[in-house]
N, C-alpha and C. Protein backbone atom coordinates (compact mmCIF):
# COMPACT_ATOMS: atom_id res chain seq x y z
N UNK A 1 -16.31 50.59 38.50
CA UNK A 1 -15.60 49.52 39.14
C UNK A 1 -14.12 49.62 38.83
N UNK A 2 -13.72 50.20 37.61
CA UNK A 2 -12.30 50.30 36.91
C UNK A 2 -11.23 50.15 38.03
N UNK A 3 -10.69 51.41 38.69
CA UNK A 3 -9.54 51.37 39.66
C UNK A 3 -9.86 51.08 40.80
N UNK A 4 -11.12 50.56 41.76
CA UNK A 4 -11.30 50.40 42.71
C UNK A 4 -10.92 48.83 42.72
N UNK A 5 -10.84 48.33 41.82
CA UNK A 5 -11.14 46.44 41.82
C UNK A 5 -9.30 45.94 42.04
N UNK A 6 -8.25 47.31 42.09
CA UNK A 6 -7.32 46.95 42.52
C UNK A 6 -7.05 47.59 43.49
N UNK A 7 -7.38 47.90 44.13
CA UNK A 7 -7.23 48.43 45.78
C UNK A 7 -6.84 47.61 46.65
N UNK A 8 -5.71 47.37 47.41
CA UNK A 8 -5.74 46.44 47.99
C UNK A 8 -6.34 46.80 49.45
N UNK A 9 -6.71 45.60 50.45
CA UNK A 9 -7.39 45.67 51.36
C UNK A 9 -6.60 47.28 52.39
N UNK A 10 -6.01 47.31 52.28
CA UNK A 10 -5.14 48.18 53.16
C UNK A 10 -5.43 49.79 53.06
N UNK A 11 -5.89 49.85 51.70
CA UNK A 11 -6.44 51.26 51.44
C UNK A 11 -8.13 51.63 51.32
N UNK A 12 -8.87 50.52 52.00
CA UNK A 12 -10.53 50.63 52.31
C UNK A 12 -10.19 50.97 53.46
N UNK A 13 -11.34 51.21 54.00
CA UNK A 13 -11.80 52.10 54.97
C UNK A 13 -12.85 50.63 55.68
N UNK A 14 -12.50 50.70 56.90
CA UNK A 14 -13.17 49.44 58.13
C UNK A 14 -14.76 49.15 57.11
N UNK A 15 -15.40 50.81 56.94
CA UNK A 15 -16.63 50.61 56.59
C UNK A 15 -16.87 49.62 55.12
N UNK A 16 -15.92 50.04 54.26
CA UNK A 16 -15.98 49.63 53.06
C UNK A 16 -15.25 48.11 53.49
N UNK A 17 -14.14 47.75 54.05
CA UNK A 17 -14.01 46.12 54.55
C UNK A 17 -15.17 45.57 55.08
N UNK A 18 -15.86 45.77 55.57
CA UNK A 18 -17.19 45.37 56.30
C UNK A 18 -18.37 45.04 55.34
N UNK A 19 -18.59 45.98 54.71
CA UNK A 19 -19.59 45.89 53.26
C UNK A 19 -19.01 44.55 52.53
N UNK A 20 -18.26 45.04 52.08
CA UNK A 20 -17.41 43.86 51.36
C UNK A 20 -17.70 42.56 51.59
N UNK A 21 -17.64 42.01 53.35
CA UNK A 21 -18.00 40.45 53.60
C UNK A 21 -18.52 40.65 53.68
N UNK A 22 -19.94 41.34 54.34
CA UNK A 22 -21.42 41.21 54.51
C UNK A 22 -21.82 40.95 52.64
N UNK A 23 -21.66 41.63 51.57
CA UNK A 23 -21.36 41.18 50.44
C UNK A 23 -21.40 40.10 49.79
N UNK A 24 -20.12 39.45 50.39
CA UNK A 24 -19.91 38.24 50.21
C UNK A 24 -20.48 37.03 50.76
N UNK A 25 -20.27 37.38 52.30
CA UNK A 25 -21.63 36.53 53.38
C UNK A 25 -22.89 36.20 52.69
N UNK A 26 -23.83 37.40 52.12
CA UNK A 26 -25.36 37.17 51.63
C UNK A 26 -24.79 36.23 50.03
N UNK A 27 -23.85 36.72 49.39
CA UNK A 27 -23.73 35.74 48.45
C UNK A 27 -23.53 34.35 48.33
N UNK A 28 -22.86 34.13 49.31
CA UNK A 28 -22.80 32.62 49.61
C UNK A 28 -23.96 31.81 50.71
N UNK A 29 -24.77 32.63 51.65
CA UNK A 29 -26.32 32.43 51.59
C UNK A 29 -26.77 31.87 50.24
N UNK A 30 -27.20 33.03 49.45
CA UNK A 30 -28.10 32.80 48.34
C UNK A 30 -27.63 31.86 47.37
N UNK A 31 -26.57 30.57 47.92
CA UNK A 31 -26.02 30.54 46.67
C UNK A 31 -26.96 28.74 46.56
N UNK A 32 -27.31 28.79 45.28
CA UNK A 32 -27.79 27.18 44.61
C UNK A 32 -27.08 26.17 44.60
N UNK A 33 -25.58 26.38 45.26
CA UNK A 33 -24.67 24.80 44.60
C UNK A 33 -25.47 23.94 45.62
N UNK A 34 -25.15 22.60 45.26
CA UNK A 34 -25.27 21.66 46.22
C UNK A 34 -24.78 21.32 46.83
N UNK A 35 -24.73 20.93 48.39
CA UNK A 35 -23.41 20.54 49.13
C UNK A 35 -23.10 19.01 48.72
N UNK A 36 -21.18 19.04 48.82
CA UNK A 36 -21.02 18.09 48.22
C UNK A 36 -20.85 17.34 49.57
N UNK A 37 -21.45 16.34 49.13
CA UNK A 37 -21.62 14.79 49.78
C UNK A 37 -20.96 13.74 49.16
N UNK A 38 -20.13 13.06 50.38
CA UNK A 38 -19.34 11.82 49.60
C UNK A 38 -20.54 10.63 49.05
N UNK A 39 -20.05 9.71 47.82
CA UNK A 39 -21.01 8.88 48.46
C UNK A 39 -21.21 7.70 49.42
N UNK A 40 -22.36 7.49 49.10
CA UNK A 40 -22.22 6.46 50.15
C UNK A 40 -22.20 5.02 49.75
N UNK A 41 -22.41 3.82 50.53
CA UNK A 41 -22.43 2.04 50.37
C UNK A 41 -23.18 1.61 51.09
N UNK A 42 -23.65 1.11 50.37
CA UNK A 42 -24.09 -0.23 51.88
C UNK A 42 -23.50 -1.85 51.54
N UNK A 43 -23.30 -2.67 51.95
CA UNK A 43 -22.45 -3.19 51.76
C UNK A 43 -22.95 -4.54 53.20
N UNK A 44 -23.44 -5.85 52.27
CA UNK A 44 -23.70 -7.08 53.39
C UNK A 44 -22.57 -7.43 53.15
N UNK A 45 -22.14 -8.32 54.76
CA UNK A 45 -20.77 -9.22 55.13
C UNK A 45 -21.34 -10.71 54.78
N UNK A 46 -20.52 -11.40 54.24
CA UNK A 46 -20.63 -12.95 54.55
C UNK A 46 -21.17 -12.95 56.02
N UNK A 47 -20.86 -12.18 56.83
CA UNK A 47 -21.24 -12.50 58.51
C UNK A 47 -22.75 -12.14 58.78
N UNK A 48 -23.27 -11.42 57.59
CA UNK A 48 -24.93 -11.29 58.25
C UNK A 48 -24.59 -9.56 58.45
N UNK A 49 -23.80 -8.79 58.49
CA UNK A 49 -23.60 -7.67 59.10
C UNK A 49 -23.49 -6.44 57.68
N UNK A 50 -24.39 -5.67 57.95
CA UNK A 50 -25.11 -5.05 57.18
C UNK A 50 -24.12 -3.28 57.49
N UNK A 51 -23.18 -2.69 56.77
CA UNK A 51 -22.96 -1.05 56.70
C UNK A 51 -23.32 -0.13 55.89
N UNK A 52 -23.68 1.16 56.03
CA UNK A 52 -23.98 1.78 55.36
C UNK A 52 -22.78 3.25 55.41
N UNK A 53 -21.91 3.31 54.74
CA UNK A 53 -21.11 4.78 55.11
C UNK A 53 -20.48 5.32 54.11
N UNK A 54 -19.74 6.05 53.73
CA UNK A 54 -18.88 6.32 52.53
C UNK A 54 -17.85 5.55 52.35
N UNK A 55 -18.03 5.53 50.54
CA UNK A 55 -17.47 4.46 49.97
C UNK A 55 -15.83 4.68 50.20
N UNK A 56 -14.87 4.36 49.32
CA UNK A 56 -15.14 2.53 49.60
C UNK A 56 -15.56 2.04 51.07
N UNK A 57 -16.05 0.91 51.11
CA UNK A 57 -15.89 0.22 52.50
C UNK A 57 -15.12 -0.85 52.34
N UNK A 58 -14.59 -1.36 53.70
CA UNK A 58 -13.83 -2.47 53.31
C UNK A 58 -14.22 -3.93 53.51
N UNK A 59 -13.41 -4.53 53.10
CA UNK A 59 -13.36 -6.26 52.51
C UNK A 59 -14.09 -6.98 53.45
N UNK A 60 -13.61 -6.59 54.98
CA UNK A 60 -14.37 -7.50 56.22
C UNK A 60 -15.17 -6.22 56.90
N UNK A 61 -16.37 -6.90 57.48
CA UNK A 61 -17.18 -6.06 58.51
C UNK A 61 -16.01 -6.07 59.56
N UNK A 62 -16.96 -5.06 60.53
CA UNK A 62 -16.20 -4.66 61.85
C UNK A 62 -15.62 -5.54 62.62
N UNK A 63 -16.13 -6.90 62.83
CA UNK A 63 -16.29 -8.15 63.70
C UNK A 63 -14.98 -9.18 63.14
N UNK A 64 -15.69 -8.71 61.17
CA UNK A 64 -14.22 -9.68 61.15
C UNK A 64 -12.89 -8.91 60.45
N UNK A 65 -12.79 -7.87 60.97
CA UNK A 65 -11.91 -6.99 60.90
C UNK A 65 -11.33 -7.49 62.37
N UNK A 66 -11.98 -7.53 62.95
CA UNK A 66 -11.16 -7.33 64.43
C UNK A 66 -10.40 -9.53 64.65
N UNK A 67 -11.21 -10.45 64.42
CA UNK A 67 -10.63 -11.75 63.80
C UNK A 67 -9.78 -11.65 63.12
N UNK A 68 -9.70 -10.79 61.81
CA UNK A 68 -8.17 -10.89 61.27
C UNK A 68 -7.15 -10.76 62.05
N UNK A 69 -7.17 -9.27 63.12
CA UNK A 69 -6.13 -9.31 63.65
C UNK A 69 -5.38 -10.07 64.47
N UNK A 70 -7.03 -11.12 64.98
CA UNK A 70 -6.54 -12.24 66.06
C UNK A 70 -5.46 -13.18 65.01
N UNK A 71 -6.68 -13.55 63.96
CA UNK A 71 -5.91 -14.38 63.20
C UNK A 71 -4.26 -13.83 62.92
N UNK A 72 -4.20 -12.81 62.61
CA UNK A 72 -2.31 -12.48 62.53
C UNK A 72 -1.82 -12.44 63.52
N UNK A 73 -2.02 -12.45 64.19
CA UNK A 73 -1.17 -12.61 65.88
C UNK A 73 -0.68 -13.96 66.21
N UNK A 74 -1.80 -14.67 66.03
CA UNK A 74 -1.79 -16.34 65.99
C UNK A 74 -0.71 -16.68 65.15
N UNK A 75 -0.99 -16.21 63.77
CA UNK A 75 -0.10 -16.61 62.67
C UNK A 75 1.33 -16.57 62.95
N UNK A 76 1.66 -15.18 63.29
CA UNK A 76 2.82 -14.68 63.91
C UNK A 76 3.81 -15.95 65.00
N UNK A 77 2.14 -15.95 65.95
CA UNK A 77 2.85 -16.97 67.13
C UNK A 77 2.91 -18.31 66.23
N UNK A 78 2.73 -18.80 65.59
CA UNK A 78 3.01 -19.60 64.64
C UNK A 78 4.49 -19.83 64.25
N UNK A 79 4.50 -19.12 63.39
CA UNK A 79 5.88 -18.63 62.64
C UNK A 79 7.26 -18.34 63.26
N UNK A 80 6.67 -17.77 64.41
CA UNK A 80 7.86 -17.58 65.47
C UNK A 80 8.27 -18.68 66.20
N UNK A 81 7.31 -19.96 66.38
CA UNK A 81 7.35 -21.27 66.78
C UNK A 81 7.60 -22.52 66.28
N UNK A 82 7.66 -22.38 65.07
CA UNK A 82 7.48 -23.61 63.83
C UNK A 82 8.29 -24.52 64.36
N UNK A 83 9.28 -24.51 64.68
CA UNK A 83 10.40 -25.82 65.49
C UNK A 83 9.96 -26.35 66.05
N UNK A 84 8.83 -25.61 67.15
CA UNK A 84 8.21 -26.04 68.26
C UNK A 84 7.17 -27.41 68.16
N UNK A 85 6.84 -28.54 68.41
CA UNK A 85 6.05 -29.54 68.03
C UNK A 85 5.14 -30.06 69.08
N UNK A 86 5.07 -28.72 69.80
CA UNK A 86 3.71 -29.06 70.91
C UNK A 86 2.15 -29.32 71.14
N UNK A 87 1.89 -30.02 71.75
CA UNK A 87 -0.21 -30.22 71.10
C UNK A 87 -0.91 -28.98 71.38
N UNK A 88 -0.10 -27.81 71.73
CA UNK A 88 -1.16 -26.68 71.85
C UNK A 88 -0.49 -25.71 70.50
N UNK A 89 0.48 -26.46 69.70
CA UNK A 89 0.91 -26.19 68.13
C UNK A 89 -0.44 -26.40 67.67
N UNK A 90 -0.44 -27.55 67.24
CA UNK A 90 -1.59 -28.34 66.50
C UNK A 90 -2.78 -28.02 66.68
N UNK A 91 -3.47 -27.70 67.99
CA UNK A 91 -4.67 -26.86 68.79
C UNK A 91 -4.53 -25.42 68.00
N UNK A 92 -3.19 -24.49 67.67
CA UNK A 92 -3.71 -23.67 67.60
C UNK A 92 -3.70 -23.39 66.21
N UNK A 93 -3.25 -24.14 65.12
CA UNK A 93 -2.93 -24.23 63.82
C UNK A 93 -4.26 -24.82 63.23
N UNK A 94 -5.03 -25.82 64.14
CA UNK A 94 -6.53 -25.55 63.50
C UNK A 94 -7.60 -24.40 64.06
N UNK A 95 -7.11 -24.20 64.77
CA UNK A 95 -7.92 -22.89 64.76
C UNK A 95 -8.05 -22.18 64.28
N UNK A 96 -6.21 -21.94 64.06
CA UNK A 96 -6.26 -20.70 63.02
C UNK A 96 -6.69 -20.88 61.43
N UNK A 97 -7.00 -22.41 60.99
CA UNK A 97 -7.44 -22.95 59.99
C UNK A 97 -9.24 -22.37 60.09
N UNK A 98 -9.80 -22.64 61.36
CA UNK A 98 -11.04 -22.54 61.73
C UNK A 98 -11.67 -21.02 61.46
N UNK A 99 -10.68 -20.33 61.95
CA UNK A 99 -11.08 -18.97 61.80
C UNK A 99 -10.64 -17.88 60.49
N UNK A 100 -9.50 -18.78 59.73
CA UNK A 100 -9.79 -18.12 58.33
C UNK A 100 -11.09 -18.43 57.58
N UNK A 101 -11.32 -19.44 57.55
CA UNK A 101 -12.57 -20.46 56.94
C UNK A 101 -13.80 -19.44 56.88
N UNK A 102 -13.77 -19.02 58.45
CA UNK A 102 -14.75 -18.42 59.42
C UNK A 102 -14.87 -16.97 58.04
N UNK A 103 -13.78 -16.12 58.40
CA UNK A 103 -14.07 -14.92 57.78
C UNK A 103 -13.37 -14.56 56.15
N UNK A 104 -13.12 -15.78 55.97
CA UNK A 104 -13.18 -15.68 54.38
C UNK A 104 -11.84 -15.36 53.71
N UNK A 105 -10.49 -15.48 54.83
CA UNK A 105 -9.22 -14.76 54.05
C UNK A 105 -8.53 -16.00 54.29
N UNK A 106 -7.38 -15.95 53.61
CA UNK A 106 -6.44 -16.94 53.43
C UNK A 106 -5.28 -16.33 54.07
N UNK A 107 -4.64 -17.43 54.67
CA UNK A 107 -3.37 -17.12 55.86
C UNK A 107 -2.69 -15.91 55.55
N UNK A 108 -1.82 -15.60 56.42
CA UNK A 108 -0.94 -14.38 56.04
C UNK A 108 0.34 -14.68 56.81
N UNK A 109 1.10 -14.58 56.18
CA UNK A 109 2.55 -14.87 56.29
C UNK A 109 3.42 -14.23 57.05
C-alpha cells in the first residue's frame, strides 16, 4: 500500500479510478451505521389539534398560527387608529380581545 496511497487521482489509470468507487460504493452498501433521523414530537394544541413532526414544534397549531396573524393585523389596524373613536373601534378591540383569549397569546404591540 506504501507509495500508492499517495498517488493522486491523475496518475491511475480509468481502470484503477473505477475499482476505486465500485470499492467504495460496496463499502458504503455494507455499511451498519444507522440513518440519522431527526427526532420527532407530537405535540396536543389547546385547540384539540394533534402534530406529529420534527422537533421543536411550535407554540400554536396550524389554525392558530394562522389567527395570530389575523390577530396582528387587527392589532396593527388598531394602533394605526387609536385617535379614531368609532363603534367599529370598539367592535373590533373586542374581538381582538376574543380571539387572543381564543388561542392563548397576549396582545402584540
Amino acid at each position: 500500500m506504501g507509495a500508492d496511497r499517495y498517488l493522486t487521482p491523475v496518475e491511475k489509470t480509468a481502470e484503477e479510478l473505477a475499482a476505486d468507487a465500485a470499492a467504495f460504493l460496496a463499502s458504503r452498501e455494507q455499511s451498519t451505521e444507522p440513518a440519522i433521523v431527526p427526532p420527532t414530537e407530537t405535540k396536543t394544541y389547546s385547540d384539540g389539534t394533534t402534530v406529529t413532526g420534527p422537533g421543536p414544534l411550535p407554540e400554536l397549531s396550524p389554525a392558530q398560527q394562522e389567527l395570530h396573524k389575523v390577530l396582528q393585523t387587527v392589532n396593527a389596524i388598531l394602533s394605526d387608529n387609536c385617535v379614531v373613536d368609532a363603534p367599529w373601534m370598539t367592535d373590533l378591540r373586542l374581538a381582538a380581545a376574543t380571539l387572543e383569549q381564543h388561542i392563548g397569546v397576549q396582545k402584540t404591540a
